[in-house]
Protein backbone atom coordinates (compact mmCIF):
# COMPACT_ATOMS: atom_id res chain seq x y z
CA UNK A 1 -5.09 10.13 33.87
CA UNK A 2 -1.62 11.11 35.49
CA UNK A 3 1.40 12.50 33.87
CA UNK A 4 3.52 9.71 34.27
CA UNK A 5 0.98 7.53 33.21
CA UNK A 6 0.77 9.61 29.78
CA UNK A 7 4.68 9.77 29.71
CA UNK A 8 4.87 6.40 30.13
CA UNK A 9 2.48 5.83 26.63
CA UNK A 10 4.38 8.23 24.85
CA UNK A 11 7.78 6.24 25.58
CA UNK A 12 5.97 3.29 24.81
CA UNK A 13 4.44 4.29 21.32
CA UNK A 14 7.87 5.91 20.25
CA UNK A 15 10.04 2.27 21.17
CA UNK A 16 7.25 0.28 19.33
CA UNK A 17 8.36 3.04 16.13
CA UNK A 18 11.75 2.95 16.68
CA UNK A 19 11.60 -1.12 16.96
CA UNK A 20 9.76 -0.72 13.54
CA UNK A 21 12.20 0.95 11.76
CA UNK A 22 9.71 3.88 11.37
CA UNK A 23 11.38 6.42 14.14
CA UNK A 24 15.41 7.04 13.62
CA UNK A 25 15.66 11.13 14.41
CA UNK A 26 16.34 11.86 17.67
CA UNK A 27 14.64 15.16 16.98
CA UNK A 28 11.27 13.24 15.73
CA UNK A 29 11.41 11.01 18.82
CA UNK A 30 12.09 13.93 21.43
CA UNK A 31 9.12 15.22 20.01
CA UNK A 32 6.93 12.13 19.72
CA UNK A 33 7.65 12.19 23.28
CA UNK A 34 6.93 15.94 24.67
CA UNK A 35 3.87 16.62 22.44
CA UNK A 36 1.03 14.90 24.14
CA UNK A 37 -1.15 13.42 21.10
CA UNK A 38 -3.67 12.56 23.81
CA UNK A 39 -4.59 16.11 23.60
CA UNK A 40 -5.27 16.38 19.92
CA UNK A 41 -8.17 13.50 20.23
CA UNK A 42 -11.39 13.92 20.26
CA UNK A 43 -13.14 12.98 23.34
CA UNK A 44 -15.28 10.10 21.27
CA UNK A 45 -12.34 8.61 19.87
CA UNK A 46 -13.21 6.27 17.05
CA UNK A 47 -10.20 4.81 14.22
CA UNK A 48 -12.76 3.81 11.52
CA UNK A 49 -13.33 0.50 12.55
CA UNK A 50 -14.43 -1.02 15.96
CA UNK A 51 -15.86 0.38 18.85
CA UNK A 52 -15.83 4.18 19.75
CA UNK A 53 -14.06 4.74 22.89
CA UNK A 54 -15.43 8.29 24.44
CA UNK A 55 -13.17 9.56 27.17
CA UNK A 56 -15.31 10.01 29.75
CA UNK A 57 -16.58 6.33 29.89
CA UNK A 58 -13.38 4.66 29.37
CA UNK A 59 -10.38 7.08 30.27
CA UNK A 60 -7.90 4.39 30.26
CA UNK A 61 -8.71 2.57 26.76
CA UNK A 62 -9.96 6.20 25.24
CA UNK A 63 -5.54 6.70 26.43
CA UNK A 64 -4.65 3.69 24.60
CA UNK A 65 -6.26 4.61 21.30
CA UNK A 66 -4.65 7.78 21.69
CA UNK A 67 -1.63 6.52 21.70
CA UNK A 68 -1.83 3.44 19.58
CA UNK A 69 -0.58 3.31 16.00
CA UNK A 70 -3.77 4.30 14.64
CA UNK A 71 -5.19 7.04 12.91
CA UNK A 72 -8.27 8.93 14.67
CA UNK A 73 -11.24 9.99 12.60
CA UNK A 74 -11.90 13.95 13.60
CA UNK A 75 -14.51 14.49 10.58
CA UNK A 76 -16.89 13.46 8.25
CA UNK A 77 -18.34 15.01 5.11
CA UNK A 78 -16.47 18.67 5.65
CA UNK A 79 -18.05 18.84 8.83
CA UNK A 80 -21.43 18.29 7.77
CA UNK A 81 -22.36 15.10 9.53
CA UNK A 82 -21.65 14.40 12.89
CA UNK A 83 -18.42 12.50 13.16
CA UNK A 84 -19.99 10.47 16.44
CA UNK A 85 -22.11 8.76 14.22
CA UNK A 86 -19.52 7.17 12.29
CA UNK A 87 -21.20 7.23 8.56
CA UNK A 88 -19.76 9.57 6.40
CA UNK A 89 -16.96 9.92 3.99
CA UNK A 90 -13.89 10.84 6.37
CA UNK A 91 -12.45 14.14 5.67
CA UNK A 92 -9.95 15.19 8.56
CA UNK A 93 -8.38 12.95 10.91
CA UNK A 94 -5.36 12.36 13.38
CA UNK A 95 -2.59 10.60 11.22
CA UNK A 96 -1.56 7.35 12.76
CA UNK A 97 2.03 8.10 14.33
CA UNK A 98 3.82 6.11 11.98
CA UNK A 99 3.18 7.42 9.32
CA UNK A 100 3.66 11.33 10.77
CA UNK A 101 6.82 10.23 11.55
CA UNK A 102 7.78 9.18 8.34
CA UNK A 103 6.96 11.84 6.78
CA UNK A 104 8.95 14.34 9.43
CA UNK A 105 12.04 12.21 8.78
CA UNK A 106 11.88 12.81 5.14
CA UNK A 107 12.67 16.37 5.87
CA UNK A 108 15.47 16.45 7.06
CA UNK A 109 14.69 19.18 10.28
CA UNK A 110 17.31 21.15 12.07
CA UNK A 111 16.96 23.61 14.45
CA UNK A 112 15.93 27.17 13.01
CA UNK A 113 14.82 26.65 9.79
CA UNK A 114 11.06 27.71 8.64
CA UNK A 115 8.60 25.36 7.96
CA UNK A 116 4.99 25.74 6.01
CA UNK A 117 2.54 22.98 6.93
CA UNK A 118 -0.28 22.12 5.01
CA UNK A 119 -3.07 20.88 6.60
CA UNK A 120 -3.23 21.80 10.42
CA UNK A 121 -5.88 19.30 11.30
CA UNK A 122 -6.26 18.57 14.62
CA UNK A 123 -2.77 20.41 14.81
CA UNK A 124 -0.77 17.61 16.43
CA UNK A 125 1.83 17.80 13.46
CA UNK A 126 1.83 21.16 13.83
CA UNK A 127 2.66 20.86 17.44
CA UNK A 128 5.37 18.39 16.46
CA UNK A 129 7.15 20.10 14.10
CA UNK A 130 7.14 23.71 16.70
CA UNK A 131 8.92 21.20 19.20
CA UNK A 132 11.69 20.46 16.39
CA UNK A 133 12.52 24.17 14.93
CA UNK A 134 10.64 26.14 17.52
CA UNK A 135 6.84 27.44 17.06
CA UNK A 136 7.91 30.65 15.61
CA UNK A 137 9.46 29.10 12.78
CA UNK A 138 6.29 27.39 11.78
CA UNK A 139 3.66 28.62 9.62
CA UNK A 140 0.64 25.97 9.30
CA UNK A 141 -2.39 26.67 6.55
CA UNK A 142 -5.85 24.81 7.69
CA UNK A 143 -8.77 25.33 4.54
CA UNK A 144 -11.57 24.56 7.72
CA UNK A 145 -12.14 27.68 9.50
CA UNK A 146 -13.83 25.38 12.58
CA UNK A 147 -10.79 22.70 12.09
CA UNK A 148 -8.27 25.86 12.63
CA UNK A 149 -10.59 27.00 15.61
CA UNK A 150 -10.25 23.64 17.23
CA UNK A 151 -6.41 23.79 16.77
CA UNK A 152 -5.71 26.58 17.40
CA UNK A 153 -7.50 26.16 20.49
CA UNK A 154 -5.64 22.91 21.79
CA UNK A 155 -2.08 24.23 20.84
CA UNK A 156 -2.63 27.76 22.03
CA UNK A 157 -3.21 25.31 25.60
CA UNK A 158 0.20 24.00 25.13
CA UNK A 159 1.54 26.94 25.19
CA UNK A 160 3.61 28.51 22.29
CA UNK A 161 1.49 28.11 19.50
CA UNK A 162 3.16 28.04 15.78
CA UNK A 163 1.50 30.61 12.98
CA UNK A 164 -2.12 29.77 11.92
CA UNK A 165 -3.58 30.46 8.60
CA UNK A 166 -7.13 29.73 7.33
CA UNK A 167 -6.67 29.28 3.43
CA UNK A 168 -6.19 26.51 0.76
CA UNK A 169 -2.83 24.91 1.29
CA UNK A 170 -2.46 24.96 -2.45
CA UNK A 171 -1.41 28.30 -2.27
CA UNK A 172 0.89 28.30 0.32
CA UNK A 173 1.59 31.50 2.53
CA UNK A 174 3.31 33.90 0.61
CA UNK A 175 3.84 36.33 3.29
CA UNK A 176 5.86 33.84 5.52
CA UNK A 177 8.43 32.88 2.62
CA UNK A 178 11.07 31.94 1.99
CA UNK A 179 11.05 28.56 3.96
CA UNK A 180 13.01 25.44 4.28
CA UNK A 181 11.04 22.79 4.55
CA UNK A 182 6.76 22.36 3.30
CA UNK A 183 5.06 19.73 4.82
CA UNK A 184 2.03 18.42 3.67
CA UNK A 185 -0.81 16.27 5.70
CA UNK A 186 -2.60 15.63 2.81
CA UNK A 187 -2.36 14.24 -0.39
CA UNK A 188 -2.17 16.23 -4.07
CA UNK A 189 -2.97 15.43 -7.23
CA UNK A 190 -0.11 17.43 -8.71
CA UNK A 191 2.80 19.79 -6.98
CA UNK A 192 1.19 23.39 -6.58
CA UNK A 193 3.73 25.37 -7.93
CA UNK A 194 3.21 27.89 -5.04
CA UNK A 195 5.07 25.56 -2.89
CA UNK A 196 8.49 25.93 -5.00
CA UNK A 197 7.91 29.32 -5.77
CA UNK A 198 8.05 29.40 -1.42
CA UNK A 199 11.38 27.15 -0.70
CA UNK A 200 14.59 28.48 -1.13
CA UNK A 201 16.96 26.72 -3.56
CA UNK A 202 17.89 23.79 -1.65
CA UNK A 203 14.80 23.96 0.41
CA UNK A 204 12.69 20.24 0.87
CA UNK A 205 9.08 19.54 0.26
CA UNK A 206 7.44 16.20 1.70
CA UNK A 207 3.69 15.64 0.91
CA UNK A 208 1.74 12.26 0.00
CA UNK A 209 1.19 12.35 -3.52
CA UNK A 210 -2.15 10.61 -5.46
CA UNK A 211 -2.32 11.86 -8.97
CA UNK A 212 -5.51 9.37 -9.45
CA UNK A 213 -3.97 6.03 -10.85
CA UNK A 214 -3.84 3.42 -8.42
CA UNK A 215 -1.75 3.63 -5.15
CA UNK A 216 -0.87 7.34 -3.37
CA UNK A 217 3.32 7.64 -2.52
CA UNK A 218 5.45 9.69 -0.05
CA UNK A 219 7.48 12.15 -1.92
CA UNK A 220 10.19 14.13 -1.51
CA UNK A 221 11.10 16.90 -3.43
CA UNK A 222 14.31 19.30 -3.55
CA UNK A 223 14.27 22.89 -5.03
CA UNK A 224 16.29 24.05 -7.09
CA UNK A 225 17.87 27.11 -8.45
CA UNK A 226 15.94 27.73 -11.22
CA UNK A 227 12.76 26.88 -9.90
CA UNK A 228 12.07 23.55 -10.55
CA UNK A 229 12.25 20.53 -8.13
CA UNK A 230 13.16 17.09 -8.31
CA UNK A 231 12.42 14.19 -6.06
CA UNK A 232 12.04 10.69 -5.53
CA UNK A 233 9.06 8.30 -4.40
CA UNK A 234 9.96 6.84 -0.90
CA UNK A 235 7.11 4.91 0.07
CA UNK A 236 3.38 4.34 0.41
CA UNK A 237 1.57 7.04 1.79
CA UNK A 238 -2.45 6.69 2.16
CA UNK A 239 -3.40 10.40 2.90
CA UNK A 240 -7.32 12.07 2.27
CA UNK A 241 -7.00 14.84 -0.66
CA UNK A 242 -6.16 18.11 -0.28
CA UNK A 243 -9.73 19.81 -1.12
CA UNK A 244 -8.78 21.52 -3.73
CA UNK A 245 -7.36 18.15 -5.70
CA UNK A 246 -10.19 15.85 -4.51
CA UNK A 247 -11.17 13.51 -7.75
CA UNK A 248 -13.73 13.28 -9.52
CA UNK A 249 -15.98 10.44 -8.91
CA UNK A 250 -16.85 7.46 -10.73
CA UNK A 251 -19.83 8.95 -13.33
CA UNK A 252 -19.58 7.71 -17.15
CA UNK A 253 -20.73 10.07 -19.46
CA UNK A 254 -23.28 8.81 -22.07
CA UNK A 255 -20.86 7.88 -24.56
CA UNK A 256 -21.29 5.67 -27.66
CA UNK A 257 -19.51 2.37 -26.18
CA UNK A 258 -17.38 0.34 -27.88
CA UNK A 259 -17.34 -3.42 -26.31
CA UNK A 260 -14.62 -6.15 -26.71
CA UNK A 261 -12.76 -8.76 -24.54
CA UNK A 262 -9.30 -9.59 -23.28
CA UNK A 263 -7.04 -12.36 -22.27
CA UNK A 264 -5.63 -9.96 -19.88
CA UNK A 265 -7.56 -10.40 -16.45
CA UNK A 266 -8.03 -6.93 -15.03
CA UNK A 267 -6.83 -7.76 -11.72
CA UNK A 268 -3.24 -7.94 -13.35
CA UNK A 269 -3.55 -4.04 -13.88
CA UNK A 270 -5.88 -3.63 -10.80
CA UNK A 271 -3.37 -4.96 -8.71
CA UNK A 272 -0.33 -4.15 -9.62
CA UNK A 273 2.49 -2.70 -7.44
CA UNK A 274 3.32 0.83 -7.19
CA UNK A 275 6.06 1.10 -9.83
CA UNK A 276 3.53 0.08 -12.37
CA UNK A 277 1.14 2.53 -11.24
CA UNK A 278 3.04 5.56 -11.60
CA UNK A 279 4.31 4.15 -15.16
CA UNK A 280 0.57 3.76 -16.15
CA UNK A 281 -0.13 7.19 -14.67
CA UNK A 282 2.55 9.05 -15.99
CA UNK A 283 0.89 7.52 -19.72
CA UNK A 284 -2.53 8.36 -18.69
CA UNK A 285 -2.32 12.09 -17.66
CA UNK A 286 -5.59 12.69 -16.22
CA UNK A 287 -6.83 9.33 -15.74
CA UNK A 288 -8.20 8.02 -12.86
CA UNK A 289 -8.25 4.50 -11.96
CA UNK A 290 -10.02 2.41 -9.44
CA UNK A 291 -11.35 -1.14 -8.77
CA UNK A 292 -14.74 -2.00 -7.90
CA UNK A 293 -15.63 -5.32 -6.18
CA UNK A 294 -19.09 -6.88 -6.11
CA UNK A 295 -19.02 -10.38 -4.74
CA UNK A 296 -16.39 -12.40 -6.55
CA UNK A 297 -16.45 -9.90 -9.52
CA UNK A 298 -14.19 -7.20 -10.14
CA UNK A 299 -14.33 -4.09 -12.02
CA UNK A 300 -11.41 -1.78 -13.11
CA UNK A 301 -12.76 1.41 -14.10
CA UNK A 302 -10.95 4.07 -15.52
CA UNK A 303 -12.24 7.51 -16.56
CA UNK A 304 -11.59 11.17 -17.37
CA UNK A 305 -13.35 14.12 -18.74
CA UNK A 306 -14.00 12.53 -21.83
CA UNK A 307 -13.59 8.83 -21.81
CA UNK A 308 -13.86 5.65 -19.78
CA UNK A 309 -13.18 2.40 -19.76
CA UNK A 310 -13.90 -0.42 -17.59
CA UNK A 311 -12.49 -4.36 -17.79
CA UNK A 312 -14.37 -6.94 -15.54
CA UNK A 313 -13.34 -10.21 -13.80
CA UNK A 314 -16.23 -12.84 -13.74
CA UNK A 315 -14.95 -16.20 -12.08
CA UNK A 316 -14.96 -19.25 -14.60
CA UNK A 317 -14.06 -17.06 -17.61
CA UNK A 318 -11.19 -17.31 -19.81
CA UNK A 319 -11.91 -13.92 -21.52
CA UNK A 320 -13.60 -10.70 -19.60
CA UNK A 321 -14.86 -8.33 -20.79
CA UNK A 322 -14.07 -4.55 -21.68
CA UNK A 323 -16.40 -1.54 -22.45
CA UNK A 324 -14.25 1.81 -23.71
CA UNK A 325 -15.87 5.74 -24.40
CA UNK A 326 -14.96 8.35 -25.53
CA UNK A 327 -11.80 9.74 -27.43
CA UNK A 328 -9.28 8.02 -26.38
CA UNK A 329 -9.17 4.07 -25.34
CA UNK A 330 -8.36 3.99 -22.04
CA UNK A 331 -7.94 0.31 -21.34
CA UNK A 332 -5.89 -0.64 -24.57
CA UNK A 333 -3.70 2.44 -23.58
CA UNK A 334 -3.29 1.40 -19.93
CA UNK A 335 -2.23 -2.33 -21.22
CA UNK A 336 0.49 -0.82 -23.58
CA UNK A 337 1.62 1.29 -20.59
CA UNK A 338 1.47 -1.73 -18.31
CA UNK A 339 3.51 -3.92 -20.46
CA UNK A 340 6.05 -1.46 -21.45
CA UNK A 341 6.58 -1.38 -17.16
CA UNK A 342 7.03 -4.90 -17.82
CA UNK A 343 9.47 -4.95 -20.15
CA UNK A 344 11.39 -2.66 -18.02
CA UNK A 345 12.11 -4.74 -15.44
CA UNK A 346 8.99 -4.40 -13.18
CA UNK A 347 10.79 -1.15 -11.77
CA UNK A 348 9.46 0.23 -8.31
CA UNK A 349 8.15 3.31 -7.12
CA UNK A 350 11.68 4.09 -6.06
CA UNK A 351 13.58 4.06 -9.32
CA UNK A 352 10.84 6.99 -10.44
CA UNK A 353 11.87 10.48 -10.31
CA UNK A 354 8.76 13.78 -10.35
CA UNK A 355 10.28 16.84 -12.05
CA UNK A 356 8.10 19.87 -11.21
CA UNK A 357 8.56 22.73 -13.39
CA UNK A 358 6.44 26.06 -13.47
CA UNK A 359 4.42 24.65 -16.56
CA UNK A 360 3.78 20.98 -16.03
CA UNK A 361 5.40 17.89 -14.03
CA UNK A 362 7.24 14.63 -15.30
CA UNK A 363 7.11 11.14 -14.09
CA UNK A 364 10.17 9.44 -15.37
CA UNK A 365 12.10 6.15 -15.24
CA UNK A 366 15.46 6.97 -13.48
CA UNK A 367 17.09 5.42 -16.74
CA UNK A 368 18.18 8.07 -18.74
CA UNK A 369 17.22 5.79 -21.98
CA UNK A 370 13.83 4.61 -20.51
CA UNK A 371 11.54 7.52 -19.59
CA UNK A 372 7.28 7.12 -19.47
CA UNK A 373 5.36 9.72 -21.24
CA UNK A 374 4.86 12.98 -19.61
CA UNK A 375 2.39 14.09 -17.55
């Protein structure tokens, strides 16, 4: 494992991202290439599927993984289960470079200004973003007291470590404000408001963004001077939850049920593209909404507190069926939403704006004369 062999990667991985389209910033590729991710990986590297490559067997392919376009499982079940053994619900991992870099590029970076990061991980973005503005203008917040040992650990190695906090990332770091730039490595249900009460007017927040309906979205949001912020949706962006917003799973409440059928097939909701989800979303405040496959049938289930709903796709039918709970009829109000989408063109993710305010956020239509329902 020489240096110029590890060089040599680095170069490689950051052409294969520029040849994507994913890597434009000189800034982000300078520091694709000086941090060495290798160093962030665990030695039993493993991406979720396929073999586990441990370091010490296999140096050369354990190198490859490392530098691949591949996200690197670091933990399962908050640390409670072993990550080696590879069964677990994954909690922590090492972003696949693509998607890191996508995410740096939405902000904008220059030299000098301060950054809070949210989520430290296994600390490579950390490292990445120290490279760009210079560690001491980095302040990154880690909720895993053992994840923040382990980074702080390998970065302090590197030499120059940025600031570490152990905290939720929901509420920011007050004492480190006002910043620039917040960058988030995991995903939210909804903006914490402690993040624009942080960024100066003009300031830029990036995070993946999963309010429960369908598909999670890259987001970028600007601050403004009265403390709200307004962004756009710029992309898919699969990212584990922030602990603080995890979901709530799948558990209907013993409800009275109320059973009918539809023409619609529930795939058509199920499956639907992004623009569709956040309109159905932005209707549903609340809502969560997932598909369930078993064999050649498929379930959409939708729930909150107090409802749920679920429409089901048998092959051979020509009407499926639909179970509702609750107080409020989830499915028939997730059609209406769906077909109002419709009838606006089939709009996608990217002609939604997210206005944050310090009592609520919007999803809206960027037509002034078509807007979805608050959330």
């Amino acid at each position: 494992m020489v240096s110029g062999d590890v060089m040599r990667r680095a170069e490689a991985l950051a052409a294969r991202l520029t040849a994507a389209g994913w890597l434009t910033s000189g800034a982000v590729r300078s520091a694709l290439r000086d941090v060495p991710r290798h160093a962030f990986v665990p030695p039993l590297a493993w991406t979720g599927e396929g073999d586990r490559v441990a370091e010490a067997d296999d140096p050369q392919r354990w190198l490859d993984l490392a530098y691949a376009d591949e996200a690197i499982i670091t933990q399962l079940d908050d640390g409670a289960t072993d990550a080696a053994t590879g069964d677990g619900r994954y909690t922590s991992s090492l972003s696949a470079p693509s998607t890191v870099v996508s995410l740096l590029e939405l902000l904008d970076l220059e030299d000098g200004h301060r950054v809070l990061d949210i989520g430290t991980g296994n600390g490579w973005t950390a490292a990445l973003l120290a490279r760009i503005v210079g560690p001491g203008n980095v302040t990154s917040v880690e909720v895993d007291p053992a994840v923040a040992e382990r980074a702080s650990a390998t970065l302090t190695s590197l030499g120059s470590p940025p600031a570490l906090v152990v905290g939720d990332g929901a509420d920011g770091w007050a004492p480190g404000a006002p910043y620039d730039r917040v960058h988030a490595t995991c995903a939210v249900a909804e903006i914490p408001y402690a993040w624009i009460e942080q960024t100066r007017p003009g300031g830029v927040i990036v995070t993946p963004y999963a309010p429960g309906f369908g598909s999670g979205h890259e987001l970028r949001l600007v601050v403004l001077p009265d403390g709200t912020a307004v962004g756009r949706f710029t992309g898919y962006a699969s990212y584990m939850m922030m602990r603080s917003h995890r979901h709530p799973e799948w558990n209907p409440a013993p409800l009275a049920v109320r059973r009918s059928t539809t023409e619609i097939d529930p795939r058509t909701l199920g499956y639907a593209p992004a623009g569709a989800d956040l309109a159905m979303g932005a209707a549903l405040p609340g809502v969560q909404a997932r598909g369930h496959h078993d064999g050649d049938t498929y379930t959409l289930r939708l729930w909150s507190p107090h409802a749920w709903a679920t429409a089901t796709y048998r092959p051979g039918r020509t009407v499926f069926d639909v179970e509702q709970a609750g107080d409020h009829p989830l499915w028939d109000h997730a059609t209406t939403a769906y077909f109002q989408w419709i009838t606006q063109g089939s709009p996608g993710r990217d002609h939604y704006t997210l206005t944050v305010t310090p009592e609520d956020e919007h999803v809206r239509l960027h037509r002034p004369t078509n807007t979805t329902t608050p959330r």
